[in-house]
PDB file of N, CA and C in Angstrom:
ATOM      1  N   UNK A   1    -138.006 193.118-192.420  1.00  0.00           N
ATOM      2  CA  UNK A   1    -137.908 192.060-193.406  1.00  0.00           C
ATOM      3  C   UNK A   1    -137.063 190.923-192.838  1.00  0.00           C
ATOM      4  N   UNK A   2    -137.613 189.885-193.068  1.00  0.00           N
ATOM      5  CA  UNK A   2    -137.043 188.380-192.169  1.00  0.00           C
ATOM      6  C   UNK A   2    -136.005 188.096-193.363  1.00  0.00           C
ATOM      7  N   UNK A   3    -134.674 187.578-192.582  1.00  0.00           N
ATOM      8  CA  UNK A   3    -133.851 187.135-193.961  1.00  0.00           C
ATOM      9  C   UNK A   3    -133.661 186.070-194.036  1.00  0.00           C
ATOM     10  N   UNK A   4    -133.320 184.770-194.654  1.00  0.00           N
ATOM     11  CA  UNK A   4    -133.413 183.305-194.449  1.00  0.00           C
ATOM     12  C   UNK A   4    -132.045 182.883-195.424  1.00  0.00           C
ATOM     13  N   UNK A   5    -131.125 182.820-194.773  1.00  0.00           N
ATOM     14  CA  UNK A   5    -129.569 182.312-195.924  1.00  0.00           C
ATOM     15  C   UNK A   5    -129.775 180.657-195.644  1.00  0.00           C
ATOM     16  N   UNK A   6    -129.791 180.174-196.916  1.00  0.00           N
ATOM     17  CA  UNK A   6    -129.406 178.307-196.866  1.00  0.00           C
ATOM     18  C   UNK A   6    -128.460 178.439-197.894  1.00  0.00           C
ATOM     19  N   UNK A   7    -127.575 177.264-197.113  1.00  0.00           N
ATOM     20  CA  UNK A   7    -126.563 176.901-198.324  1.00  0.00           C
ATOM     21  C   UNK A   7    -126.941 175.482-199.002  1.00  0.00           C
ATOM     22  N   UNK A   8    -126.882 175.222-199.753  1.00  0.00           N
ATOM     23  CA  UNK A   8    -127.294 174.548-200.837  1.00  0.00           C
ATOM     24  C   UNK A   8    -126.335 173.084-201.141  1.00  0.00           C
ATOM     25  N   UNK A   9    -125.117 173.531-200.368  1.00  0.00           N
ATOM     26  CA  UNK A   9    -124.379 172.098-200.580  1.00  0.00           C
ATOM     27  C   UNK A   9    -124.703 170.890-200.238  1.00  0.00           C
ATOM     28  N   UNK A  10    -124.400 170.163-201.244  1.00  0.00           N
ATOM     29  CA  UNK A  10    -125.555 168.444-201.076  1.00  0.00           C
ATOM     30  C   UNK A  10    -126.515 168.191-200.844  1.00  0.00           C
ATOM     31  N   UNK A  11    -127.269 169.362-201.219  1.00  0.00           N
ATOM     32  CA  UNK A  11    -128.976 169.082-201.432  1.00  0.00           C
ATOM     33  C   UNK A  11    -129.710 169.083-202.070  1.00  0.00           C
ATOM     34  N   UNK A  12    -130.424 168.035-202.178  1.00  0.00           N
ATOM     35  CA  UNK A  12    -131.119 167.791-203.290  1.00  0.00           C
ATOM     36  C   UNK A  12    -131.905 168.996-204.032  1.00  0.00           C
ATOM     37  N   UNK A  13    -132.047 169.083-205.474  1.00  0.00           N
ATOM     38  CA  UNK A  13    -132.354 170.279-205.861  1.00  0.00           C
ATOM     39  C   UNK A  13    -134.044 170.482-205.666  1.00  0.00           C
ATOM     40  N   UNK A  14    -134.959 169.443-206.098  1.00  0.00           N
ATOM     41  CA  UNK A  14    -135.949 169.743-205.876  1.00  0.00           C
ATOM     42  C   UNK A  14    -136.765 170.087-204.110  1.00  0.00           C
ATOM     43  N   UNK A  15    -136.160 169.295-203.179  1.00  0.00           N
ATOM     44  CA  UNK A  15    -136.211 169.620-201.945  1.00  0.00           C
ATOM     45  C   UNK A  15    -135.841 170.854-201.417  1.00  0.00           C
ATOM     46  N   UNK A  16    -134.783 171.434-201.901  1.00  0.00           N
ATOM     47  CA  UNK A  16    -134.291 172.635-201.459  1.00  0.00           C
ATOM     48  C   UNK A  16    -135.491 173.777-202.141  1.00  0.00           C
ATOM     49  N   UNK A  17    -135.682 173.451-203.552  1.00  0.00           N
ATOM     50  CA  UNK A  17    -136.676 174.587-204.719  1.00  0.00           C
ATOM     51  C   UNK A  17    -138.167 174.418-203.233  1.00  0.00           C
ATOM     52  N   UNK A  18    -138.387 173.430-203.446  1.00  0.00           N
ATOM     53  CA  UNK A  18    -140.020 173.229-202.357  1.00  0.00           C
ATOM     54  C   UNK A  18    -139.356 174.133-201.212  1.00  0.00           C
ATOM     55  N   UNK A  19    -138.689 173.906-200.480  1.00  0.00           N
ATOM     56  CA  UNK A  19    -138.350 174.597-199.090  1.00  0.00           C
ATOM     57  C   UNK A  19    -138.452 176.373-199.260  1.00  0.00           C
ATOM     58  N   UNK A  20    -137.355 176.638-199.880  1.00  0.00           N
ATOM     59  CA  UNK A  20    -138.011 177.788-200.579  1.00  0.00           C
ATOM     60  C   UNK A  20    -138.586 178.464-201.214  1.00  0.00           C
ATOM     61  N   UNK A  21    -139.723 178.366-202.114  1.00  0.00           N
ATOM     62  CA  UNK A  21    -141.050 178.256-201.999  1.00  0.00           C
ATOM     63  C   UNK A  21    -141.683 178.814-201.136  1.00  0.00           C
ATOM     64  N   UNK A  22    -141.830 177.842-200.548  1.00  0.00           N
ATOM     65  CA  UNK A  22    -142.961 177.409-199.242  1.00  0.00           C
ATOM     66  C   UNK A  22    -142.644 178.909-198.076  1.00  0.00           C
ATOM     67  N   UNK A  23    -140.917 179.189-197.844  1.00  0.00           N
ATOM     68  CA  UNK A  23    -140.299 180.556-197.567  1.00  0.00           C
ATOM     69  C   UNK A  23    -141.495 181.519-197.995  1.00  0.00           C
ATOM     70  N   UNK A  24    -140.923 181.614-199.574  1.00  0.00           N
ATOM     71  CA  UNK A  24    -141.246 182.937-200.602  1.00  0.00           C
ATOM     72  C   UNK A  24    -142.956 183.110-200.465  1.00  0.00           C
ATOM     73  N   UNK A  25    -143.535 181.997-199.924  1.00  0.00           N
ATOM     74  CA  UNK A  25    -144.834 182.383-200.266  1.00  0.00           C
ATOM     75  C   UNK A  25    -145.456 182.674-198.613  1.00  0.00           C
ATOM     76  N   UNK A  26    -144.340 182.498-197.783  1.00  0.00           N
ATOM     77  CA  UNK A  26    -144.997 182.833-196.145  1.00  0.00           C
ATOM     78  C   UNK A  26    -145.731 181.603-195.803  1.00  0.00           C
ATOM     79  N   UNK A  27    -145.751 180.997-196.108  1.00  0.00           N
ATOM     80  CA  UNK A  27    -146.922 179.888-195.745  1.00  0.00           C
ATOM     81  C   UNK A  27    -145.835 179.353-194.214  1.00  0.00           C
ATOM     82  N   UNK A  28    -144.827 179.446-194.105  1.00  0.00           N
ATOM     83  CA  UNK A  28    -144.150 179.104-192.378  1.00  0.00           C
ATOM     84  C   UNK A  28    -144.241 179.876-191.921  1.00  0.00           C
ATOM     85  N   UNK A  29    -145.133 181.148-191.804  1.00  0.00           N
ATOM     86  CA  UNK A  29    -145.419 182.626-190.800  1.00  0.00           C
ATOM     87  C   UNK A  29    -146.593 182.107-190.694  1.00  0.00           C
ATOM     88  N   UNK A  30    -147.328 182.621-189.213  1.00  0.00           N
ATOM     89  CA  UNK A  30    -148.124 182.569-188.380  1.00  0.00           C
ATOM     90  C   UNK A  30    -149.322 183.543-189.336  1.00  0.00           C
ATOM     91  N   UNK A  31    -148.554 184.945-189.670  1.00  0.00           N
ATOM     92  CA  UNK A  31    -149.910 186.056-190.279  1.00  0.00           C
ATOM     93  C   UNK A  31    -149.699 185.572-191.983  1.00  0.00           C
ATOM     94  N   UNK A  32    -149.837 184.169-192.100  1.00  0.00           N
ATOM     95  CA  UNK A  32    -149.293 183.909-193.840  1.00  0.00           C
ATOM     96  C   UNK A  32    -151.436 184.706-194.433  1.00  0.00           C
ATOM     97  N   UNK A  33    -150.961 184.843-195.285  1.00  0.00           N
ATOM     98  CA  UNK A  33    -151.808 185.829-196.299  1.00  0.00           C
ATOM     99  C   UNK A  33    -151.882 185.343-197.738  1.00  0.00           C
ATOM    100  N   UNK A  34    -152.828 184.446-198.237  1.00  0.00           N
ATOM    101  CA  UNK A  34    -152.203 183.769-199.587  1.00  0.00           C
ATOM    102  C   UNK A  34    -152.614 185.428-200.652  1.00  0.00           C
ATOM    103  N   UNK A  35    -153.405 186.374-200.349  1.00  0.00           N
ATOM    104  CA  UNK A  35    -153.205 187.222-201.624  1.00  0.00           C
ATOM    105  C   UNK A  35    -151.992 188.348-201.049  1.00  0.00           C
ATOM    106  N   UNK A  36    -151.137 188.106-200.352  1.00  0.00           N
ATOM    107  CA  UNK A  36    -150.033 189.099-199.913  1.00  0.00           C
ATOM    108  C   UNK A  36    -148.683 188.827-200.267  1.00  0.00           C
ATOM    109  N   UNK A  37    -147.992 188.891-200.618  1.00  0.00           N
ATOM    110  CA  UNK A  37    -146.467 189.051-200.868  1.00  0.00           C
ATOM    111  C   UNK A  37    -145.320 189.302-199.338  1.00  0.00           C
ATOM    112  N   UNK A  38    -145.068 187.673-199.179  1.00  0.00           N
ATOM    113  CA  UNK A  38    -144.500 188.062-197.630  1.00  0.00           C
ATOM    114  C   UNK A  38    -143.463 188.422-197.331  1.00  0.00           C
ATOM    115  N   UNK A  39    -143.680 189.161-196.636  1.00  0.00           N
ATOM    116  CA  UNK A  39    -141.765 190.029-196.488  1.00  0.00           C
ATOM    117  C   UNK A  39    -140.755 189.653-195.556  1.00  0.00           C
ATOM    118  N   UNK A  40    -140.384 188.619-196.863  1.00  0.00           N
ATOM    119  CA  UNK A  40    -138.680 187.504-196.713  1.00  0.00           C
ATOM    120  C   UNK A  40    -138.000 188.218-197.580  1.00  0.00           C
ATOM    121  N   UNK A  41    -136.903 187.696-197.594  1.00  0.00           N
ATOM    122  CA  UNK A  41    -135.875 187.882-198.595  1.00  0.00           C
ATOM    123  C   UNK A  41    -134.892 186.343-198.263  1.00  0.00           C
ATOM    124  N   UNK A  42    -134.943 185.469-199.475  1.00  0.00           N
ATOM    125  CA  UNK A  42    -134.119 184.226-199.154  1.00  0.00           C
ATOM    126  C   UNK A  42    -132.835 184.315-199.950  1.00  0.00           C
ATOM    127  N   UNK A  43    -131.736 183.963-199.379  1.00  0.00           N
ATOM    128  CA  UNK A  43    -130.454 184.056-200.027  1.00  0.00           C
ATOM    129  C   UNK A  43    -129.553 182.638-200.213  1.00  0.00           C
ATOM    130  N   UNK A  44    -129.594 182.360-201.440  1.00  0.00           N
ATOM    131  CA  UNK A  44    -129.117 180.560-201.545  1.00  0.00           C
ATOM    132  C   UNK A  44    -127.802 180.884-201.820  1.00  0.00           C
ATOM    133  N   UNK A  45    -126.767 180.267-200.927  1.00  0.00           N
ATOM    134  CA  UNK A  45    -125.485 180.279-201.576  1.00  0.00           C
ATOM    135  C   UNK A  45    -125.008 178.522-202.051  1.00  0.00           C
ATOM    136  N   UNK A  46    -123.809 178.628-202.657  1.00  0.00           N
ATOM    137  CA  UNK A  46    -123.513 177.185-203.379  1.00  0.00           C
ATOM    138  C   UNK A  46    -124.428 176.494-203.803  1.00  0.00           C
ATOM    139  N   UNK A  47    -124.947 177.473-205.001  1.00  0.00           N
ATOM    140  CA  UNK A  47    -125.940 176.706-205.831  1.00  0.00           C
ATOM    141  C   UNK A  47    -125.226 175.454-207.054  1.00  0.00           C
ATOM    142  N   UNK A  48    -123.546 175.635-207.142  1.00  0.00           N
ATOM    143  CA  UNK A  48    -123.049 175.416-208.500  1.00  0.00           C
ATOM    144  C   UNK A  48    -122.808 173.623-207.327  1.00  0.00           C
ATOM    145  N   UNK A  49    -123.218 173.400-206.125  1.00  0.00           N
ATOM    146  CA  UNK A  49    -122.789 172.388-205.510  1.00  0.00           C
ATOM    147  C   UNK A  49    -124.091 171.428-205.105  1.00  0.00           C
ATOM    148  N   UNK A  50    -124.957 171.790-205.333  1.00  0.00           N
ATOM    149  CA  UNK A  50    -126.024 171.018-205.335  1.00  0.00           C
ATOM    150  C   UNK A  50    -126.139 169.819-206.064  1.00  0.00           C
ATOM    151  N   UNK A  51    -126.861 168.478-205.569  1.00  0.00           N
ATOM    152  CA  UNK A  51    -126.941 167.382-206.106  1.00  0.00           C
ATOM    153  C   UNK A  51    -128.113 167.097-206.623  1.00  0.00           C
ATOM    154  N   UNK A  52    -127.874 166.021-207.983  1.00  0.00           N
ATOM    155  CA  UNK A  52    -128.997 166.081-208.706  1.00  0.00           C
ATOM    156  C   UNK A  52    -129.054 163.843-208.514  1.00  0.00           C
ATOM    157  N   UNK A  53    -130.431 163.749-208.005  1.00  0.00           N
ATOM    158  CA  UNK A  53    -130.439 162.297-208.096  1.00  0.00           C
ATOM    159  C   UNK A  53    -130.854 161.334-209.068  1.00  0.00           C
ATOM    160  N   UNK A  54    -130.452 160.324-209.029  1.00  0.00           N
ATOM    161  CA  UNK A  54    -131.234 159.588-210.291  1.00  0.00           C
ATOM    162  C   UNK A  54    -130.352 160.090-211.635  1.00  0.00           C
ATOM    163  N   UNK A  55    -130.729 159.787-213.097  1.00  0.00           N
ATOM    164  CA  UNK A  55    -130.000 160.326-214.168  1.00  0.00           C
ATOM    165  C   UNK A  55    -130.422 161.618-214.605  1.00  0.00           C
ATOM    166  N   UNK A  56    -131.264 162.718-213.709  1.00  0.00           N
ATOM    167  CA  UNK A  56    -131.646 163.635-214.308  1.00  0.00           C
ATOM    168  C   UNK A  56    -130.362 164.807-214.701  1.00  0.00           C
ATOM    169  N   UNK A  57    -129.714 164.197-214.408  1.00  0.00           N
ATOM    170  CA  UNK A  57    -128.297 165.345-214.844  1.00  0.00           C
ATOM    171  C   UNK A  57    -127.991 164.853-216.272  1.00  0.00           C
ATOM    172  N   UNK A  58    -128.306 163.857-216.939  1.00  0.00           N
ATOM    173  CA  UNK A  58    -128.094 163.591-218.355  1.00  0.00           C
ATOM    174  C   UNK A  58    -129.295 163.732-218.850  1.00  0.00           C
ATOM    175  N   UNK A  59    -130.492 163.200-218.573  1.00  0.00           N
ATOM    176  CA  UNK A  59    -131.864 163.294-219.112  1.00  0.00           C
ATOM    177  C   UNK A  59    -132.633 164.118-218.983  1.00  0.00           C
ATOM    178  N   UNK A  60    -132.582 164.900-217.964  1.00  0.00           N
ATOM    179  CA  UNK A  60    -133.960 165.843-217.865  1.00  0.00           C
ATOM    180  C   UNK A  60    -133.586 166.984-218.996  1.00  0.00           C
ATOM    181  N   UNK A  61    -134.588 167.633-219.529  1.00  0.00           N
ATOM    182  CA  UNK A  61    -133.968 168.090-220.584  1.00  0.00           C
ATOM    183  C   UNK A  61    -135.483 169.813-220.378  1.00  0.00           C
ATOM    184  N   UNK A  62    -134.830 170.785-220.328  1.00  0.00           N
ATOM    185  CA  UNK A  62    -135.473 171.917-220.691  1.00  0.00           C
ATOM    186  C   UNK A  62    -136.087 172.495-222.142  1.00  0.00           C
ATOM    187  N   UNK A  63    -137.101 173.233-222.122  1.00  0.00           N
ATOM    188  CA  UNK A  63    -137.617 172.862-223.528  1.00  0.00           C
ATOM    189  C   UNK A  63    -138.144 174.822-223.681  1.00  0.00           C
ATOM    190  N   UNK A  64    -137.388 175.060-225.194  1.00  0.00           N
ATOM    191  CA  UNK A  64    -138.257 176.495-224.856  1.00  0.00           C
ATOM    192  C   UNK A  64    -138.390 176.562-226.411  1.00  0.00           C
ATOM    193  N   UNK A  65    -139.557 177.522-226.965  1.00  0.00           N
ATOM    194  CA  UNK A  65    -139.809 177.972-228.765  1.00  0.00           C
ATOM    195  C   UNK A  65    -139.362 179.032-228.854  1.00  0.00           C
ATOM    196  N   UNK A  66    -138.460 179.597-229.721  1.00  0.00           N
ATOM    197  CA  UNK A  66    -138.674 180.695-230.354  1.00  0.00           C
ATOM    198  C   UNK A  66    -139.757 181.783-230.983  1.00  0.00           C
ATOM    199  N   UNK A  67    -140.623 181.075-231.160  1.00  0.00           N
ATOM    200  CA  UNK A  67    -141.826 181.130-231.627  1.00  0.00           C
ATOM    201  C   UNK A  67    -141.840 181.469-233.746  1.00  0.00           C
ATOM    202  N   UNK A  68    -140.464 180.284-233.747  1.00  0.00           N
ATOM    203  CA  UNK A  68    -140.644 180.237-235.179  1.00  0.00           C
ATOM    204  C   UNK A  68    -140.874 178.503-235.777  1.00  0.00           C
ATOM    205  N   UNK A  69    -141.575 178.508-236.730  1.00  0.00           N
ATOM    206  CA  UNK A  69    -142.120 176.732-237.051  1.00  0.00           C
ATOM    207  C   UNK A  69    -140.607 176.167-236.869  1.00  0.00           C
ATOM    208  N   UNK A  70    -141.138 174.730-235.808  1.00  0.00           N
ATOM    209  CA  UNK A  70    -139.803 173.934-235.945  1.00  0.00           C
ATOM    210  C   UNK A  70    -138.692 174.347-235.177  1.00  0.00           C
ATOM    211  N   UNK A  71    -139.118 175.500-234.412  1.00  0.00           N
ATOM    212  CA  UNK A  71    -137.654 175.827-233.694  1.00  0.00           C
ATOM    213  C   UNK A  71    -138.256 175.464-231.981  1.00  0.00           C
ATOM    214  N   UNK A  72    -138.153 174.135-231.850  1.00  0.00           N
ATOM    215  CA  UNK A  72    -138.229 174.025-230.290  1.00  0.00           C
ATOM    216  C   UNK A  72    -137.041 174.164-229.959  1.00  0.00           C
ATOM    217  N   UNK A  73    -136.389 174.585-228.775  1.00  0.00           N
ATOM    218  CA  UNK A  73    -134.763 174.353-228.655  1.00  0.00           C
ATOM    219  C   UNK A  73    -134.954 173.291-227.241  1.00  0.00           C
ATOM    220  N   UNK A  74    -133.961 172.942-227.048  1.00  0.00           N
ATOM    221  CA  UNK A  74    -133.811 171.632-226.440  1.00  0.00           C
ATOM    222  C   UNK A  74    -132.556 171.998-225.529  1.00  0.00           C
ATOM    223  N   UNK A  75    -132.477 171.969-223.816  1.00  0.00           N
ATOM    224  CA  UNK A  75    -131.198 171.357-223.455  1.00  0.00           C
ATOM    225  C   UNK A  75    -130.911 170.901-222.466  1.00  0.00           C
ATOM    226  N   UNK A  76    -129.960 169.955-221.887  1.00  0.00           N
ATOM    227  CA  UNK A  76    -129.852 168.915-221.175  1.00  0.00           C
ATOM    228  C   UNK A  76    -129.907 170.374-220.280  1.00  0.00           C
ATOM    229  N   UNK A  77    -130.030 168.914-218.579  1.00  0.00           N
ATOM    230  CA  UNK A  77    -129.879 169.799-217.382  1.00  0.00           C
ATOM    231  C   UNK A  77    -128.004 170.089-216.985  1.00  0.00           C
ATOM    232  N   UNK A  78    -127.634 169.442-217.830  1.00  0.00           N
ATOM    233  CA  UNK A  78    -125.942 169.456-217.908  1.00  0.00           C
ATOM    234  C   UNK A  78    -125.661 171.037-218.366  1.00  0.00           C
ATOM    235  N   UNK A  79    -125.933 170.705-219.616  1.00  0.00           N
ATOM    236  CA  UNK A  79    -125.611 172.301-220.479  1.00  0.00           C
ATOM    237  C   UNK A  79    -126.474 173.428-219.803  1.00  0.00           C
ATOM    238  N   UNK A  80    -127.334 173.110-219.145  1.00  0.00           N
ATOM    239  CA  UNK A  80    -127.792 174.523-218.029  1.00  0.00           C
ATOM    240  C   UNK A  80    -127.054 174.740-217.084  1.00  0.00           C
ATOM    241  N   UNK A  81    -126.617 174.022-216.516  1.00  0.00           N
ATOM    242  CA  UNK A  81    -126.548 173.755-215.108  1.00  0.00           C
ATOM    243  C   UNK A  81    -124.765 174.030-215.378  1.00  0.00           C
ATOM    244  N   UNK A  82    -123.814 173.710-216.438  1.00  0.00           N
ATOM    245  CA  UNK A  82    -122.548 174.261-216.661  1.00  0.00           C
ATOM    246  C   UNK A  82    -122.683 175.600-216.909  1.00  0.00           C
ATOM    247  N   UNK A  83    -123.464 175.987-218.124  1.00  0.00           N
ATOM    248  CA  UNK A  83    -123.342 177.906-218.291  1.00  0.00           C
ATOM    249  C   UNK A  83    -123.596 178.325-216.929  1.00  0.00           C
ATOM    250  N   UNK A  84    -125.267 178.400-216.372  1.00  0.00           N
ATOM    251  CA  UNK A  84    -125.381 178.692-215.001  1.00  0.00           C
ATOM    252  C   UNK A  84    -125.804 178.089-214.311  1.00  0.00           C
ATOM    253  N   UNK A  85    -125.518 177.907-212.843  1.00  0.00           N
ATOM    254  CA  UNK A  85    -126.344 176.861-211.954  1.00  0.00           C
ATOM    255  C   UNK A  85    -127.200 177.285-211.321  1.00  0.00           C
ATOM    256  N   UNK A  86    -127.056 179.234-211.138  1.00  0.00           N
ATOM    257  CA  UNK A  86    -128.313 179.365-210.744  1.00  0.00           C
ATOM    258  C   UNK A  86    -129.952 179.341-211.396  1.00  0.00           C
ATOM    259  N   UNK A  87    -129.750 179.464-212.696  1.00  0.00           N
ATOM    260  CA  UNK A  87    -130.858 178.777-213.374  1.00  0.00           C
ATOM    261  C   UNK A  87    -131.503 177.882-212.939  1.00  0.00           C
ATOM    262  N   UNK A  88    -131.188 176.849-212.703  1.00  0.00           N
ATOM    263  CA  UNK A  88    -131.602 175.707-212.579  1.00  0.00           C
ATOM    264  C   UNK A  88    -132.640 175.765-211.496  1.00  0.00           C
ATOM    265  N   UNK A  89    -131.966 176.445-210.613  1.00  0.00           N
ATOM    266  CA  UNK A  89    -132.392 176.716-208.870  1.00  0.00           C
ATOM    267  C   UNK A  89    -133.894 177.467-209.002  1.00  0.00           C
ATOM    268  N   UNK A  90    -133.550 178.633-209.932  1.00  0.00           N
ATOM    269  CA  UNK A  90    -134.777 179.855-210.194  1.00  0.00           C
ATOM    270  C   UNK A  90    -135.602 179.188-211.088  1.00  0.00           C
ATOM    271  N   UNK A  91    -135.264 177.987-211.915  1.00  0.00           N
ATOM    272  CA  UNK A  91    -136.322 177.839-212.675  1.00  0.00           C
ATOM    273  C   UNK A  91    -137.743 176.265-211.891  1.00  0.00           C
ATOM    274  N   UNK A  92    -136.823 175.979-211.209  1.00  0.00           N
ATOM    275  CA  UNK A  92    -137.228 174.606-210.389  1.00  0.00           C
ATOM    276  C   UNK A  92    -138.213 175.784-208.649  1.00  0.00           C
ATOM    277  N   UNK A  93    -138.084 176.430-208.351  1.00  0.00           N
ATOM    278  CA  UNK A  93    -138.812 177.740-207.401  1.00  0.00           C
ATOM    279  C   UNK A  93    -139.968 178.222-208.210  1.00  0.00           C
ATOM    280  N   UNK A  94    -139.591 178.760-209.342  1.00  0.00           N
ATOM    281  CA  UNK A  94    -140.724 179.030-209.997  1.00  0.00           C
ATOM    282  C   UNK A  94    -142.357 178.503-210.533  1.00  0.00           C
ATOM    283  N   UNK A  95    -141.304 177.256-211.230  1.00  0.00           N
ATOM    284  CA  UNK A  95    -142.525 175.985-211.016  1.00  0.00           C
ATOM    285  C   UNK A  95    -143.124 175.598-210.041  1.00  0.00           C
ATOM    286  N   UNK A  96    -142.578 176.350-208.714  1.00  0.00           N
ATOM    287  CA  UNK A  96    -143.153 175.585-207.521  1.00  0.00           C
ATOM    288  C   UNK A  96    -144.007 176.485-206.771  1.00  0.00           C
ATOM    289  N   UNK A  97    -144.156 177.820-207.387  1.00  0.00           N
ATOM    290  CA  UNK A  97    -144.822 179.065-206.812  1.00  0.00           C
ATOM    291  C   UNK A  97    -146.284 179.034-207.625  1.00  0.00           C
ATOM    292  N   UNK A  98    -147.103 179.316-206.871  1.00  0.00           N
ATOM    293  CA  UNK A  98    -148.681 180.028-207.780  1.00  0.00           C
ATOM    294  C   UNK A  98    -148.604 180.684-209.392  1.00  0.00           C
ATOM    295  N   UNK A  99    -149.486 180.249-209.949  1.00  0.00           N
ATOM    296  CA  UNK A  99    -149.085 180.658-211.018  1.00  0.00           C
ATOM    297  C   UNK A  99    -150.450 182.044-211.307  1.00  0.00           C
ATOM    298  N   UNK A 100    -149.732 183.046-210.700  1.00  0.00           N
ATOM    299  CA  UNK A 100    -150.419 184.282-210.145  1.00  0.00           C
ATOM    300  C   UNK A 100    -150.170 185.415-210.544  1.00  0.00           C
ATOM    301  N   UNK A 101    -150.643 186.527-210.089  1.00  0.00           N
ATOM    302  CA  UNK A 101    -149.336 187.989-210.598  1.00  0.00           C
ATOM    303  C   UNK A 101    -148.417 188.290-209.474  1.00  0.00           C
ATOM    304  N   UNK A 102    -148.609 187.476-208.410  1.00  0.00           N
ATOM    305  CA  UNK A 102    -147.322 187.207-207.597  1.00  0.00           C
ATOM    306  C   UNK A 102    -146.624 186.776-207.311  1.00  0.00           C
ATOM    307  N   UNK A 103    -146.616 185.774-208.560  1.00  0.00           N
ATOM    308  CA  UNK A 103    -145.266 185.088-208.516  1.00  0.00           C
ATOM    309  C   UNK A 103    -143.847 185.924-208.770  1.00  0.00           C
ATOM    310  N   UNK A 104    -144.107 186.914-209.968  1.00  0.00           N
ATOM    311  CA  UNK A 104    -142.923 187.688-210.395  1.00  0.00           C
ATOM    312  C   UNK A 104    -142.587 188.474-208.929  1.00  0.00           C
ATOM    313  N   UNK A 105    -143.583 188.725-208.017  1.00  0.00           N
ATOM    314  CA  UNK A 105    -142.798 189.817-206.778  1.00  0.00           C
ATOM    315  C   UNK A 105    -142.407 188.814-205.968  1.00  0.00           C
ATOM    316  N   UNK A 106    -142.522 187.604-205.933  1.00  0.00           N
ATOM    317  CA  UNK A 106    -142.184 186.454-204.931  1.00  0.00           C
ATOM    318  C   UNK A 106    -141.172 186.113-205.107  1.00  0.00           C
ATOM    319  N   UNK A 107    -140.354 185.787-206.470  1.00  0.00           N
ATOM    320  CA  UNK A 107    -139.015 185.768-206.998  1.00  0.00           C
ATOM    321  C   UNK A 107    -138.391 186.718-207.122  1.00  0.00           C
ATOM    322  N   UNK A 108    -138.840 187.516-206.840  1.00  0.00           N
ATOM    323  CA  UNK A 108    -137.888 189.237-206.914  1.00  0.00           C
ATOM    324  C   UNK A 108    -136.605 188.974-205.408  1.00  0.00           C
ATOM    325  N   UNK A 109    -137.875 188.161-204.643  1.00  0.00           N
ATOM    326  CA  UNK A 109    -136.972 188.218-203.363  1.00  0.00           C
ATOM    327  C   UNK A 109    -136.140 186.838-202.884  1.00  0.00           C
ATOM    328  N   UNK A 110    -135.814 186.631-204.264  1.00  0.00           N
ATOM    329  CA  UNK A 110    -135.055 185.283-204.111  1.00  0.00           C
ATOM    330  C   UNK A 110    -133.416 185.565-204.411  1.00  0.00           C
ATOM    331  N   UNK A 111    -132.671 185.560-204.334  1.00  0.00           N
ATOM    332  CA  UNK A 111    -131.212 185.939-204.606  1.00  0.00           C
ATOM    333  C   UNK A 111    -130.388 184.346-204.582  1.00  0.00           C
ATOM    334  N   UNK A 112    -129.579 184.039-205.344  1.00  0.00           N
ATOM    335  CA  UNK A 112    -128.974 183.163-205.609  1.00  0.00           C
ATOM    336  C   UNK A 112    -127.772 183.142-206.539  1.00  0.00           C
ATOM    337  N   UNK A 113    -126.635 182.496-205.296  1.00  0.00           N
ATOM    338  CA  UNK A 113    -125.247 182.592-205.723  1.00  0.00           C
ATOM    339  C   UNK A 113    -124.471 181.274-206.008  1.00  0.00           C
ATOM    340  N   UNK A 114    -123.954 181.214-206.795  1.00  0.00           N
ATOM    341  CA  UNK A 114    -123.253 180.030-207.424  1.00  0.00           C
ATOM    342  C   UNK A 114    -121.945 180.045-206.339  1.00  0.00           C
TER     343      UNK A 114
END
């Protein structure tokens, strides 16, 4: 199993999410396999130091339902990104992976430390 550590300080968040990705899905191996699950394991440290450009640190805003009428919940990338920062990281990777039944084993092998 190939291991790949990046640290995360002062980099942009969506550049860093694409980079790894692109890792998680093998597509930078020679035997890449799009129906295979490639065997990396990526390890992000200083996720809580990453930079966000433009005003998306006040505006971008996450959106999830309860699934009761009227209950969208709403919250800045601030109030994510203070409780946890690795959120932010796992949820910006995710969006950026196949939307497959391998995505869940593709993020299995993602590890990320604040």
């Amino acid at each position: 199993m190939k291991e790949y550590k990046i640290d995360a300080t002062n980099q942009s968040m969506g550049r860093l999410a694409s980079k790894i990705a692109l890792i998680l899905q093998g597509k930078d191996d020679p035997q890449y396999a799009p129906n295979k699950v490639a065997d990396v394991k990526v390890i992000v440290e200083n996720a809580s130091k990453m930079k966000f450009t433009g005003k998306k640190y006040n505006q971008k805003l996450y959106r999830h339902h309860t699934g009761y009428i009227g209950h969208l919940k709403e919250k800045t990338l601030q109030q994510v990104f203070e409780k946890d920062p690795t959120e932010i990281l796992k949820k910006a990777v995710m969006g950026m992976l196949p939307k497959n039944s391998l995505r869940s084993k593709r993020i299995k092998n993602l590890k990320i430390y604040a």
